[in-house]
C-alpha atoms as a PDB file:
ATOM      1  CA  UNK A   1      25.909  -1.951 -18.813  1.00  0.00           C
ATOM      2  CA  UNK A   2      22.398  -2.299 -19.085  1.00  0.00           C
ATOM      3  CA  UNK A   3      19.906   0.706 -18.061  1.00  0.00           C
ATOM      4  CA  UNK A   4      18.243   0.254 -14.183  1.00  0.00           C
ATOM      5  CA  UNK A   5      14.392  -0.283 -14.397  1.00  0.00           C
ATOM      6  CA  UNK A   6      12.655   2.803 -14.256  1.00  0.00           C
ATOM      7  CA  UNK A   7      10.490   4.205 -11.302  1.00  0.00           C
ATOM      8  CA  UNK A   8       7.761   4.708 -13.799  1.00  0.00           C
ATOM      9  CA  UNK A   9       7.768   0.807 -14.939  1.00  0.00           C
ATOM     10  CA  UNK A  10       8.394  -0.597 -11.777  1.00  0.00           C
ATOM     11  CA  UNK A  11       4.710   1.213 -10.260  1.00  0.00           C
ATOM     12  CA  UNK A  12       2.886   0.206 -13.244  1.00  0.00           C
ATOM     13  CA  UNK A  13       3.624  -3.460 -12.242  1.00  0.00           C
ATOM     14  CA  UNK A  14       3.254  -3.095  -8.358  1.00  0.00           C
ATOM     15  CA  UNK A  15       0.057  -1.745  -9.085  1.00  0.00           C
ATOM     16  CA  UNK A  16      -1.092  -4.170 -11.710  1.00  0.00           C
ATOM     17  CA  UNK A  17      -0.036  -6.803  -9.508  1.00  0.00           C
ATOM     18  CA  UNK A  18      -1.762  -5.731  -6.849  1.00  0.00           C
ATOM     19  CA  UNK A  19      -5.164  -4.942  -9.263  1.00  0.00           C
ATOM     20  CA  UNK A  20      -5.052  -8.894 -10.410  1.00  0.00           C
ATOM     21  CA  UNK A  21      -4.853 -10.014  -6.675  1.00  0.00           C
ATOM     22  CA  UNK A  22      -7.920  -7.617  -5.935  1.00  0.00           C
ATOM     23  CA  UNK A  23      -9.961  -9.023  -9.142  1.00  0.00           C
ATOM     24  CA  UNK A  24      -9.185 -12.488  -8.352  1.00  0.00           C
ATOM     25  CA  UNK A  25     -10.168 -11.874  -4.473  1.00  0.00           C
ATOM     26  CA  UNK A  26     -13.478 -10.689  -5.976  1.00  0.00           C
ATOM     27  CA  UNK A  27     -13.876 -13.497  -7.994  1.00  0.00           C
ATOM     28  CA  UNK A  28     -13.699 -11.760 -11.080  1.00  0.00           C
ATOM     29  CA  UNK A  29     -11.512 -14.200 -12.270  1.00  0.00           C
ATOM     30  CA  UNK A  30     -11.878 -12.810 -16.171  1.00  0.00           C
ATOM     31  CA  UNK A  31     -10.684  -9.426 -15.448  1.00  0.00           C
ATOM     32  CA  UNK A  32      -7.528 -10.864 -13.247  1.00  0.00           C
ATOM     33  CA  UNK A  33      -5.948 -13.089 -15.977  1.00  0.00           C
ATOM     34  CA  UNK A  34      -6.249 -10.134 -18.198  1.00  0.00           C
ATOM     35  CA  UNK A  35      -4.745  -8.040 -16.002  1.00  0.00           C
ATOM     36  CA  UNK A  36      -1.949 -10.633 -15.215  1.00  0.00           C
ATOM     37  CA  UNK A  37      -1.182 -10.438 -19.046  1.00  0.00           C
ATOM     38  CA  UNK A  38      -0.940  -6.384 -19.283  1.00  0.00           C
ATOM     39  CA  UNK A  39       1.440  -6.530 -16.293  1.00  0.00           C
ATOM     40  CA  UNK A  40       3.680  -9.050 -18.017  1.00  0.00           C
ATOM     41  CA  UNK A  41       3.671  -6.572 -21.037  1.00  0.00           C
ATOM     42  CA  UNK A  42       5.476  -3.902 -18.989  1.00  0.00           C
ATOM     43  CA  UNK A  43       8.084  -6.794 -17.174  1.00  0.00           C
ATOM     44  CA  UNK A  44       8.655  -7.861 -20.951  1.00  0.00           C
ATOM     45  CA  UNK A  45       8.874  -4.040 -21.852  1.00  0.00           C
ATOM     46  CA  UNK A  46      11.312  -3.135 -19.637  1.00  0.00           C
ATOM     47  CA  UNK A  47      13.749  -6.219 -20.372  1.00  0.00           C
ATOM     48  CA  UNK A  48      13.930  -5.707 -23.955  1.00  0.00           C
ATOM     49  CA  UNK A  49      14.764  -1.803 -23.382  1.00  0.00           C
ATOM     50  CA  UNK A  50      17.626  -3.065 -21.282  1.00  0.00           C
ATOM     51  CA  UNK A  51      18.560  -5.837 -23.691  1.00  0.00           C
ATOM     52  CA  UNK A  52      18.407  -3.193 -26.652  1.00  0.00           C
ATOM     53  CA  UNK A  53      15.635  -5.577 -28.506  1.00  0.00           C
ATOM     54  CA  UNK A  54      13.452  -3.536 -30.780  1.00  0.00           C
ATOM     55  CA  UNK A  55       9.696  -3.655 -29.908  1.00  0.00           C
ATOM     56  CA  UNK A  56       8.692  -1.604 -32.181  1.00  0.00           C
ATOM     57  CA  UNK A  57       8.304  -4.140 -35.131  1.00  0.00           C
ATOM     58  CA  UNK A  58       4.567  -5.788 -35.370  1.00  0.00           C
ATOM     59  CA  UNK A  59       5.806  -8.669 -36.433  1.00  0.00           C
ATOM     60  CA  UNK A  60       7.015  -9.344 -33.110  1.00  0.00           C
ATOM     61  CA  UNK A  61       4.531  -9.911 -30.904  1.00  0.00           C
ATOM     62  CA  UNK A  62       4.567 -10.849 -26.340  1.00  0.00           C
ATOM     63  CA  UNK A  63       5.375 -14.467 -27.256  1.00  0.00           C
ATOM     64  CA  UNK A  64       8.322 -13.900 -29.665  1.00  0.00           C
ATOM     65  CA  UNK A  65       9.637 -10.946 -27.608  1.00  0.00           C
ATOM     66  CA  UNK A  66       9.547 -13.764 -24.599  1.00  0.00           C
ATOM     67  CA  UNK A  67      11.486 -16.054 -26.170  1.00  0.00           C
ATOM     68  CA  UNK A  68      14.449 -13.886 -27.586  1.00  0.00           C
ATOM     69  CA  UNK A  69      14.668 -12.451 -23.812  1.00  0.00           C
ATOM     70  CA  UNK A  70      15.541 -16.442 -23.215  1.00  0.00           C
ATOM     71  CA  UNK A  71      17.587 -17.098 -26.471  1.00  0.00           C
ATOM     72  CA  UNK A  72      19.707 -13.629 -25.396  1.00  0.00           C
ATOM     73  CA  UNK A  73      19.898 -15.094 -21.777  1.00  0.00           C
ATOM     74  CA  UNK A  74      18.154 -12.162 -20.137  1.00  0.00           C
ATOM     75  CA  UNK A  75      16.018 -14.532 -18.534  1.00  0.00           C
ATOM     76  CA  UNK A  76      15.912 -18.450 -17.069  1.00  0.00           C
ATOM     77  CA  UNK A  77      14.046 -21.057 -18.548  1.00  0.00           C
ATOM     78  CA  UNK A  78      11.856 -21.685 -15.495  1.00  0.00           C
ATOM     79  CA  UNK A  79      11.081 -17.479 -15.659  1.00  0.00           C
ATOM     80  CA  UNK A  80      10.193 -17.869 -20.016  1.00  0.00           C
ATOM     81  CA  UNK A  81       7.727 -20.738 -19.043  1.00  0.00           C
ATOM     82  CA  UNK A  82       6.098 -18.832 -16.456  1.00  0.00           C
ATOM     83  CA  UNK A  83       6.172 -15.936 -18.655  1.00  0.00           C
ATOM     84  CA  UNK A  84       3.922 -18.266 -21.669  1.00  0.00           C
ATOM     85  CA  UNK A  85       1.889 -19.563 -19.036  1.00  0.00           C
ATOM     86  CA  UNK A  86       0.402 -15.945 -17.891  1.00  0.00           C
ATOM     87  CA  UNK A  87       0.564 -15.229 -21.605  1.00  0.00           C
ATOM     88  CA  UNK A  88      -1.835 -18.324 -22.823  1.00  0.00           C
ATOM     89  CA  UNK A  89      -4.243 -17.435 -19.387  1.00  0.00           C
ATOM     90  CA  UNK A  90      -4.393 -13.658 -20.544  1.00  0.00           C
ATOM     91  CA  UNK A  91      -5.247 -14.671 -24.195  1.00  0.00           C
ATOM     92  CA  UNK A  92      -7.757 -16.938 -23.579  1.00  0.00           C
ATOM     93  CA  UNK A  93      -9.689 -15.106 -20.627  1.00  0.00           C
ATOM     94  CA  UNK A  94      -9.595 -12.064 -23.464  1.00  0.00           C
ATOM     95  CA  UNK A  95     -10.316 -14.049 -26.393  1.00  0.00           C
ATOM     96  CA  UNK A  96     -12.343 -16.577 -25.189  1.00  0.00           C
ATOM     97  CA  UNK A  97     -13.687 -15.511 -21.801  1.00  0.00           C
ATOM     98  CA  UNK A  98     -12.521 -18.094 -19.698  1.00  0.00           C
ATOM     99  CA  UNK A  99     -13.901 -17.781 -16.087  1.00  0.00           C
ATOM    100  CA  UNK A 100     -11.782 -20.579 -14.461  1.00  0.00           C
ATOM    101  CA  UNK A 101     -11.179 -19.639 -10.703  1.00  0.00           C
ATOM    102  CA  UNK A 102      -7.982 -21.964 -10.732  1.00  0.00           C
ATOM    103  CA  UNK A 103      -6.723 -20.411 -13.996  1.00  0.00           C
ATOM    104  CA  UNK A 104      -6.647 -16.965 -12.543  1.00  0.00           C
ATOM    105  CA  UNK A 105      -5.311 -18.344  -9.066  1.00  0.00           C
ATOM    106  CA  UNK A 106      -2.336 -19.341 -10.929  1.00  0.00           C
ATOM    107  CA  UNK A 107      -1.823 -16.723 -12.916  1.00  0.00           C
ATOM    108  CA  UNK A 108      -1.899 -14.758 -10.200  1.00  0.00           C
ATOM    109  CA  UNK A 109       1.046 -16.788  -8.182  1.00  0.00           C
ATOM    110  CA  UNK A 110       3.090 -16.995 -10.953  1.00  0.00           C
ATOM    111  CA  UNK A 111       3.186 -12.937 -11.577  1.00  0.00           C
ATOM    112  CA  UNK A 112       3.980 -12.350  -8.151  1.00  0.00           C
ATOM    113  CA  UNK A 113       6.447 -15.093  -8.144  1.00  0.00           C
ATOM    114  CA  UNK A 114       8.194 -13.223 -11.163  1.00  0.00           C
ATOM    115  CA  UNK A 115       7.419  -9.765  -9.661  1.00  0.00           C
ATOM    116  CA  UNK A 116      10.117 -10.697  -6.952  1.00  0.00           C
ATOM    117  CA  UNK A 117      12.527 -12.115  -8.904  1.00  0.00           C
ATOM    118  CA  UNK A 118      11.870  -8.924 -11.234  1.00  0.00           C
ATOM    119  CA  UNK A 119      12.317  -6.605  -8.215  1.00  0.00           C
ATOM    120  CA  UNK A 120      15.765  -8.265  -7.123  1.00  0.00           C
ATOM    121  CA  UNK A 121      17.241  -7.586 -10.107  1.00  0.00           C
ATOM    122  CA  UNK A 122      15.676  -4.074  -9.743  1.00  0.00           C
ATOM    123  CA  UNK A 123      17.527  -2.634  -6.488  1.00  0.00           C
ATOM    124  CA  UNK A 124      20.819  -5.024  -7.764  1.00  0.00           C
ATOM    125  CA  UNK A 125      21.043  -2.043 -10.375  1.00  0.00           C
ATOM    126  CA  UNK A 126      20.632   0.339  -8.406  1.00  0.00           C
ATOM    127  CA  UNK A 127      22.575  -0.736  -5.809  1.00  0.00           C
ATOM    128  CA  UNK A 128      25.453  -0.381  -8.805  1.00  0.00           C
ATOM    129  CA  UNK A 129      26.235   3.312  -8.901  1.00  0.00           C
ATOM    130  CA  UNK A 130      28.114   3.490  -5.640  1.00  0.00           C
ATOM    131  CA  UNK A 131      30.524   1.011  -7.062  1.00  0.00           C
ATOM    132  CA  UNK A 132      30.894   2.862  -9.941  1.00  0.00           C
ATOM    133  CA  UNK A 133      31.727   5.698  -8.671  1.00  0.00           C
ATOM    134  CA  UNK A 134      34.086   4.052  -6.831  1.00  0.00           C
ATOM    135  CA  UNK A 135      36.049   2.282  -9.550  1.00  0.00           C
ATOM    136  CA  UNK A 136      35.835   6.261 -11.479  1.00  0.00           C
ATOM    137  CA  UNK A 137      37.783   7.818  -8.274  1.00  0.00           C
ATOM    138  CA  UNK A 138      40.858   4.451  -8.281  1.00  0.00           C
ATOM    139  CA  UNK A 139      42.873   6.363 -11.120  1.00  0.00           C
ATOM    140  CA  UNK A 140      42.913   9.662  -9.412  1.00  0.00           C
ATOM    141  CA  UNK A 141      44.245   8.412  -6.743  1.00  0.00           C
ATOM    142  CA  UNK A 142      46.745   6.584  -8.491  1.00  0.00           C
ATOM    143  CA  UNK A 143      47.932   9.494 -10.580  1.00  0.00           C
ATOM    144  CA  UNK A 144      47.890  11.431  -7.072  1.00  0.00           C
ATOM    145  CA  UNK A 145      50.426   8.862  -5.904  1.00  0.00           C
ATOM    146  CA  UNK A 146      52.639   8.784  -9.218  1.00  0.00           C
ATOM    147  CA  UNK A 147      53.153  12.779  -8.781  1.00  0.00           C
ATOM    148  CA  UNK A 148      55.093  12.701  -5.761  1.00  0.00           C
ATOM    149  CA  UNK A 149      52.666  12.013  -3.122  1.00  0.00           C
ATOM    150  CA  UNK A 150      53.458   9.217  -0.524  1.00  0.00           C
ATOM    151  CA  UNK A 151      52.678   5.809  -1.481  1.00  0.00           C
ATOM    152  CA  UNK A 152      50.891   3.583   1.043  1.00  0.00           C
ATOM    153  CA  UNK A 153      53.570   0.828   2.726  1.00  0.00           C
ATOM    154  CA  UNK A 154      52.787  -2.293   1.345  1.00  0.00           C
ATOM    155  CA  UNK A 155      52.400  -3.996   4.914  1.00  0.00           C
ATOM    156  CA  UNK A 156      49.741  -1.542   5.816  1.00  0.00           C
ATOM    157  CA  UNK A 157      47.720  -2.848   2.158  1.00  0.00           C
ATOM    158  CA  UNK A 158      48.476  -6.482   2.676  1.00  0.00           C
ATOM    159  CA  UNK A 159      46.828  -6.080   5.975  1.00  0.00           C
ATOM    160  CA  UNK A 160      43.690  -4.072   4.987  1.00  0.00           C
ATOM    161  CA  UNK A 161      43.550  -6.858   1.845  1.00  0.00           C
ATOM    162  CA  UNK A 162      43.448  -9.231   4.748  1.00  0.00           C
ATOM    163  CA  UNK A 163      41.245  -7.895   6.847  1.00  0.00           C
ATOM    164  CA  UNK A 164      38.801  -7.218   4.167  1.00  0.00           C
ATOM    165  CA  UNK A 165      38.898 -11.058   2.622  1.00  0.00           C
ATOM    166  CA  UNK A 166      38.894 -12.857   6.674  1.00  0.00           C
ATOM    167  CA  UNK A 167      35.565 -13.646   7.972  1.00  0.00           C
ATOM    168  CA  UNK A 168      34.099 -11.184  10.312  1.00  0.00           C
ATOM    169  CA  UNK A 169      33.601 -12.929  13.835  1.00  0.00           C
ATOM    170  CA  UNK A 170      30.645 -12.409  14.394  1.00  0.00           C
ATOM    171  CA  UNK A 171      28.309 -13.473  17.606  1.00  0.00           C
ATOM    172  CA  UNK A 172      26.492 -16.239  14.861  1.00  0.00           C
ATOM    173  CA  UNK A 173      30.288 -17.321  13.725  1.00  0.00           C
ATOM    174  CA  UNK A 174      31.338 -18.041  16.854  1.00  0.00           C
ATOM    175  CA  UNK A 175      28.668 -19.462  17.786  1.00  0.00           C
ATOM    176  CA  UNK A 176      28.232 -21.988  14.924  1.00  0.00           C
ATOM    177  CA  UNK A 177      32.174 -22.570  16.251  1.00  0.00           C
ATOM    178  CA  UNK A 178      31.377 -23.404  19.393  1.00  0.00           C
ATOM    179  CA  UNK A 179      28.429 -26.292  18.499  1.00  0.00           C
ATOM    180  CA  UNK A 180      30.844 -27.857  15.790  1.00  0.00           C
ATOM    181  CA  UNK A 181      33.567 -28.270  18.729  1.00  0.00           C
ATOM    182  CA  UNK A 182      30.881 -29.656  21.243  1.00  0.00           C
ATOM    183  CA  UNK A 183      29.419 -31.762  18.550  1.00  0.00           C
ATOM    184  CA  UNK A 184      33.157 -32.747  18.035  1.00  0.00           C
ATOM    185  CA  UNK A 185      33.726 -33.837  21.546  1.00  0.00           C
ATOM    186  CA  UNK A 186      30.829 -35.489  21.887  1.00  0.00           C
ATOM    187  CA  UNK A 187      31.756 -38.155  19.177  1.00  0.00           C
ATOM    188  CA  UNK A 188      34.898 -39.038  20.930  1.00  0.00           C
ATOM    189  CA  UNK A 189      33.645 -39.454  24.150  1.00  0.00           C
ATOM    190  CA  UNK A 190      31.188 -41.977  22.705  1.00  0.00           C
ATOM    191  CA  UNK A 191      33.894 -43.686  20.369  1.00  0.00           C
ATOM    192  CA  UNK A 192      35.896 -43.766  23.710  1.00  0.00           C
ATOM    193  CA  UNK A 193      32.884 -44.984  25.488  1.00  0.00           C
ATOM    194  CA  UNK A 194      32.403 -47.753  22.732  1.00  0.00           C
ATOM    195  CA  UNK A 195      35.742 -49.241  22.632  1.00  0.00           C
ATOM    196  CA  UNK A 196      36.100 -48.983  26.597  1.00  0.00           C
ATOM    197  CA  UNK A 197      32.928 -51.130  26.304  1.00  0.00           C
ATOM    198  CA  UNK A 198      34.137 -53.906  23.558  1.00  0.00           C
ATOM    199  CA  UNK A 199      37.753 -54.331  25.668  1.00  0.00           C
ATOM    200  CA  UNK A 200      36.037 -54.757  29.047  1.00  0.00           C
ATOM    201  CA  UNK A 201      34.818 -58.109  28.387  1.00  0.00           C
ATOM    202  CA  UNK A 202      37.774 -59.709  27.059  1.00  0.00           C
ATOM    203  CA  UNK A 203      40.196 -58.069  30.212  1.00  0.00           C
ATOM    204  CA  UNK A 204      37.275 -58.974  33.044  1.00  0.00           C
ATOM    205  CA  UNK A 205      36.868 -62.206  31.429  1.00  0.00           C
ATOM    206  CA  UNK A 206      37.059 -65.053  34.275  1.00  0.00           C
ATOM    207  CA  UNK A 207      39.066 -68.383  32.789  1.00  0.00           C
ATOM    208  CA  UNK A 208      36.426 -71.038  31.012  1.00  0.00           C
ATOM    209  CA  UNK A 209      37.363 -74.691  30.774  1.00  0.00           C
ATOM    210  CA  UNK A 210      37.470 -76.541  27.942  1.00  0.00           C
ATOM    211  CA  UNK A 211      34.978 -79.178  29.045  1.00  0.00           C
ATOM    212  CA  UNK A 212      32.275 -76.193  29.948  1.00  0.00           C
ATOM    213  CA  UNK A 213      33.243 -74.904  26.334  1.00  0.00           C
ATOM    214  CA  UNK A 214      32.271 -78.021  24.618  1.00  0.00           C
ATOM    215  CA  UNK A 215      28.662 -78.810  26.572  1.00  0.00           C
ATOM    216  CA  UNK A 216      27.847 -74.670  25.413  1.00  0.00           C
ATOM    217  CA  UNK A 217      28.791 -75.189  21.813  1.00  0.00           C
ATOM    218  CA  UNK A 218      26.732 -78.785  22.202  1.00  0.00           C
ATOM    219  CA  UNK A 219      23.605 -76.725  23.667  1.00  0.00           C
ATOM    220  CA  UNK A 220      23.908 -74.086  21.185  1.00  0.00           C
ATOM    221  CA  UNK A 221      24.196 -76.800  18.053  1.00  0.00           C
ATOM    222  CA  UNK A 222      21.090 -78.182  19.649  1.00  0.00           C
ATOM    223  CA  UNK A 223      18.992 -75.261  19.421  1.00  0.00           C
ATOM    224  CA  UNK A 224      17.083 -74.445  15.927  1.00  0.00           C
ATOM    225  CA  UNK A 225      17.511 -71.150  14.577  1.00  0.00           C
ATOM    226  CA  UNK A 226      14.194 -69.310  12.802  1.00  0.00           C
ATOM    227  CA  UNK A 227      14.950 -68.543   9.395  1.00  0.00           C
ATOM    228  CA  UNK A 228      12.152 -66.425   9.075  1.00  0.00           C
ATOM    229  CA  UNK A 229      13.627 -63.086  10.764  1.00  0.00           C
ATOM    230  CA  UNK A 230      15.733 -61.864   7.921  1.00  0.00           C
ATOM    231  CA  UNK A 231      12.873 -61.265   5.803  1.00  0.00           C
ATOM    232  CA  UNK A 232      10.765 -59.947   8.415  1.00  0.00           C
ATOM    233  CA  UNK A 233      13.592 -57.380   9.618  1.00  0.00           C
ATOM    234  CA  UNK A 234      13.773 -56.424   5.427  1.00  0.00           C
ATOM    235  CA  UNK A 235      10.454 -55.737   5.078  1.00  0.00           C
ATOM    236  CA  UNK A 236      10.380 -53.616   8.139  1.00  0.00           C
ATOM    237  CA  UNK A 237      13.080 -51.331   6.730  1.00  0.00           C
ATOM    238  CA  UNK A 238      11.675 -50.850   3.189  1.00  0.00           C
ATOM    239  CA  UNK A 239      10.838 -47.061   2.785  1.00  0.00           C
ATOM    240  CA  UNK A 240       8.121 -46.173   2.113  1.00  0.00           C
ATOM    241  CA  UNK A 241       7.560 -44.063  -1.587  1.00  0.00           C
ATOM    242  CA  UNK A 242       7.377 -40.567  -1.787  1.00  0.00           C
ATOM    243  CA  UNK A 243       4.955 -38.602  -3.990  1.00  0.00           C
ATOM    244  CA  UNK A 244       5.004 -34.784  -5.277  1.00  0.00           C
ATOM    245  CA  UNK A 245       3.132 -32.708  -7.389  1.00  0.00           C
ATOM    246  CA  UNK A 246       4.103 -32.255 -10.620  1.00  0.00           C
ATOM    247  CA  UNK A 247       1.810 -29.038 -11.210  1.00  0.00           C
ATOM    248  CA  UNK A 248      -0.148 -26.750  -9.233  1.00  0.00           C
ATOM    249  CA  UNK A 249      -3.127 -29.492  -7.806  1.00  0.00           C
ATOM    250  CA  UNK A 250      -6.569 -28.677  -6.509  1.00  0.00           C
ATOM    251  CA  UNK A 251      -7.404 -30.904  -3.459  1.00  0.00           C
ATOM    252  CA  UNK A 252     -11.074 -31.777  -2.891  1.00  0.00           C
ATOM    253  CA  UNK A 253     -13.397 -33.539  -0.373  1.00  0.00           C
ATOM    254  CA  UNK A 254     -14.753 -35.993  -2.426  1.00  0.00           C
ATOM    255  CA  UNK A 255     -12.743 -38.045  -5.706  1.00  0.00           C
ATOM    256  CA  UNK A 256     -14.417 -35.785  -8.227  1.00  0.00           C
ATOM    257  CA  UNK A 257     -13.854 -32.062  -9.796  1.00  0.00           C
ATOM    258  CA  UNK A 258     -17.108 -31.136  -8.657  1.00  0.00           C
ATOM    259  CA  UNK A 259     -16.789 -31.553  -4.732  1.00  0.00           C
ATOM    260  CA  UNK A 260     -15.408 -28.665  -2.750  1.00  0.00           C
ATOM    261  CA  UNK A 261     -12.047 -27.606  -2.729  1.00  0.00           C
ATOM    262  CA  UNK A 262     -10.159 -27.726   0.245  1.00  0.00           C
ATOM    263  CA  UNK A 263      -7.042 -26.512  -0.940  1.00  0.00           C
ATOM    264  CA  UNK A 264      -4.300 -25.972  -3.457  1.00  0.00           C
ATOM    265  CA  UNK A 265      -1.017 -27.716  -3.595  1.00  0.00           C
ATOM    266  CA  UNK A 266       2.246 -25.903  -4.968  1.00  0.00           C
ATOM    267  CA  UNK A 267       4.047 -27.179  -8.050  1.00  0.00           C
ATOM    268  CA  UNK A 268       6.975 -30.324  -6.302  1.00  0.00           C
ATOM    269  CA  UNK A 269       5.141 -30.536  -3.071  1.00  0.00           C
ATOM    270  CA  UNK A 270       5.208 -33.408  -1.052  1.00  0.00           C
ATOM    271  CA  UNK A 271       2.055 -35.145  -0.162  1.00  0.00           C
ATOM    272  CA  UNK A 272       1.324 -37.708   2.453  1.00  0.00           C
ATOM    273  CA  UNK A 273      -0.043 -40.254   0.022  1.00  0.00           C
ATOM    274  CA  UNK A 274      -2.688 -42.886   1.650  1.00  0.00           C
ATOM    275  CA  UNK A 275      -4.090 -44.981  -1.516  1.00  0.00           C
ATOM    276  CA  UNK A 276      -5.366 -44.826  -4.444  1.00  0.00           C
ATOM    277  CA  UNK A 277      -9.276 -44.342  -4.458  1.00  0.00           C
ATOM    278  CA  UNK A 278      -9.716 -45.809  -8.228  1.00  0.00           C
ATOM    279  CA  UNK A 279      -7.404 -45.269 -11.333  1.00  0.00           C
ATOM    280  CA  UNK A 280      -7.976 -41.741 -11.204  1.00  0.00           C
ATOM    281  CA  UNK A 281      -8.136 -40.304  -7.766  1.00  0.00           C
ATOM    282  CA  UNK A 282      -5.626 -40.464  -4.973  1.00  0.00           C
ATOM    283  CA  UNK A 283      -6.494 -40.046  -1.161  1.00  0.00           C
ATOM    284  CA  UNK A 284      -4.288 -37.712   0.997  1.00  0.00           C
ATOM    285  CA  UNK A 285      -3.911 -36.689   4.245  1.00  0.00           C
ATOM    286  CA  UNK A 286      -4.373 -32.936   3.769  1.00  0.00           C
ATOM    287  CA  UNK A 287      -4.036 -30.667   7.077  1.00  0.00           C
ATOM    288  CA  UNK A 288      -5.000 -33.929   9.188  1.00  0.00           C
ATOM    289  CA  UNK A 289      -8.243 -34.767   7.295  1.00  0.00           C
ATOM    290  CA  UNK A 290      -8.561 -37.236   4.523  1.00  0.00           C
ATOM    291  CA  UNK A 291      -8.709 -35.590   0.718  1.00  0.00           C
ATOM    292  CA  UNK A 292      -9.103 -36.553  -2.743  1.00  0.00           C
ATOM    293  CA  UNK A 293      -6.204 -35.169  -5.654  1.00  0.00           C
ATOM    294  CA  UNK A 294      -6.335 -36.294  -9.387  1.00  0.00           C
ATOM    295  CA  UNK A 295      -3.344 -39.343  -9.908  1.00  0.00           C
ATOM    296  CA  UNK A 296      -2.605 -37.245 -13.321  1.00  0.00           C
ATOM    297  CA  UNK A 297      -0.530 -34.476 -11.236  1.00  0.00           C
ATOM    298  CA  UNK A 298       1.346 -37.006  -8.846  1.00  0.00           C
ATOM    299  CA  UNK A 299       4.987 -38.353  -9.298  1.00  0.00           C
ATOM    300  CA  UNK A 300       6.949 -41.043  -7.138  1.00  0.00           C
ATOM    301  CA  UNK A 301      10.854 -40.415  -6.434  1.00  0.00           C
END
């Protein structure tokens, strides 16, 4: 079984998480990605001591460690490309001094996104050793019973087994039972209701001649019918498309990268889409006021 995180590790990356946010909130966007990137060092760190994967060899550097933690399963695909992406942000803010406030906005998210999903799998080890235990005291007891001591009556472990497996009743249970059997009646009532409603006409019926049959079926003959209100009634129901991002997407007041941002949009979110400004901008409604998002970033289900 794999070795629980360590205390030690676990503050280095609260802290550095929380030192990126700070940078970034001070617009020091430089200093944020590059702090992004040491964090991620000591999430990769910590992985590849549970995993067993040496670190020690300088051939190996962030980005290969990274992808053996996918190829050995330690870690999901969407988690490796989130784990490149605050890689390539670190390298080039350190290498190249990139300044971009959206860059470091994103490397931001996507550490603390990963710092959760890190943590999680943080208190699931630790939340282990009780069980252990557990499972280490079963054979004692079994050898306890096997040297003369009284058995439990299988009734009495059939029932605890069932007790243990049935679902608790709890306020929320019952409750959820009691809407389901409403809901329930509800529909039959209005079936009922709906097939009273379909056999009244035919039992209340009054008798209709044959004569006054023939002069309605005349009338009704006589009368045009439009052929026009299929369509219509089609086009009404058409939905209408549905866009979402396909990346994180800046929106802005006016159709060009220059204009002030109003926002940021999260990566599959959906947009109330307008129009298209020209071949390159899109117009939104964003927070009930009209904005401008870049076309390249927008996908229709």
């Amino acid at each position: 079984m794999p070795a629980p995180v360590s205390g030690n590790n676990w503050d280095k990356i609260r802290q550095g998480l929380k030192d990126a946010q700070l940078l970034n909130s001070q617009r020091k966007y430089n200093l944020s990605m590059i702090k992004c990137r040491q964090t991620l060092e000591f999430m990769v760190q910590d992985l590849c001591d549970k995993a067993a994967i040496t670190t020690t060899n300088a051939n190996q550097d962030l980005s290969s460690l990274i992808d053996e933690l996918y190829s050995n399963r330690w870690i999901s695909k969407t988690t490796c490309e989130h784990y490149h992406k605050i890689r390539i942000l670190g390298n080039k803010a350190a290498h190249e001094g990139n300044e971009n406030a959206y860059d470091a906005n994103q490397a931001c998210q996507l550490l603390s996104h990963e710092a959760v999903t890190f943590s999680k799998d943080y208190m699931n080890d630790s939340r282990q050793k009780p069980q252990q235990r557990g499972s280490q005291q079963r054979p004692a007891q079994q050898r306890q019973a096997g040297n003369g001591q009284a058995r439990p009556r299988p009734s009495a472990s059939r029932s605890r087994k069932r007790s243990q497996d049935g679902f608790p009743l709890t306020s929320d249970a019952l409750m959820r039972i009691a809407i389901v059997v409403v809901a329930l009646i509800v529909v039959i009532a209005i079936i009922r209701l709906l097939r009273s409603g379909d056999s009244s006409p035919d039992e209340t019926a009054p008798a209709v001649s044959t004569e006054s049959l023939a002069d309605e079926s005349t009338t009704a003959a006589e009368e045009e019918i439009p052929t026009t209100a299929a369509p219509e009634t089609m086009a009404e129901t058409t939905p209408a498309p549905v866009y979402k991002t396909t990346d994180y997407l800046n929106v802005r007041s006016e159709p060009n990268t220059s204009s002030r941002r109003l926002g940021v949009l999260d990566t599959d979110t959906v947009v109330e889409y307008i129009g298209d400004y020209d071949e390159t901008w899109a117009i939104i409604d964003y927070e009930g006021t009209q904005a401008y998002v870049s076309k390249q970033y927008l996908t229709q289900d």
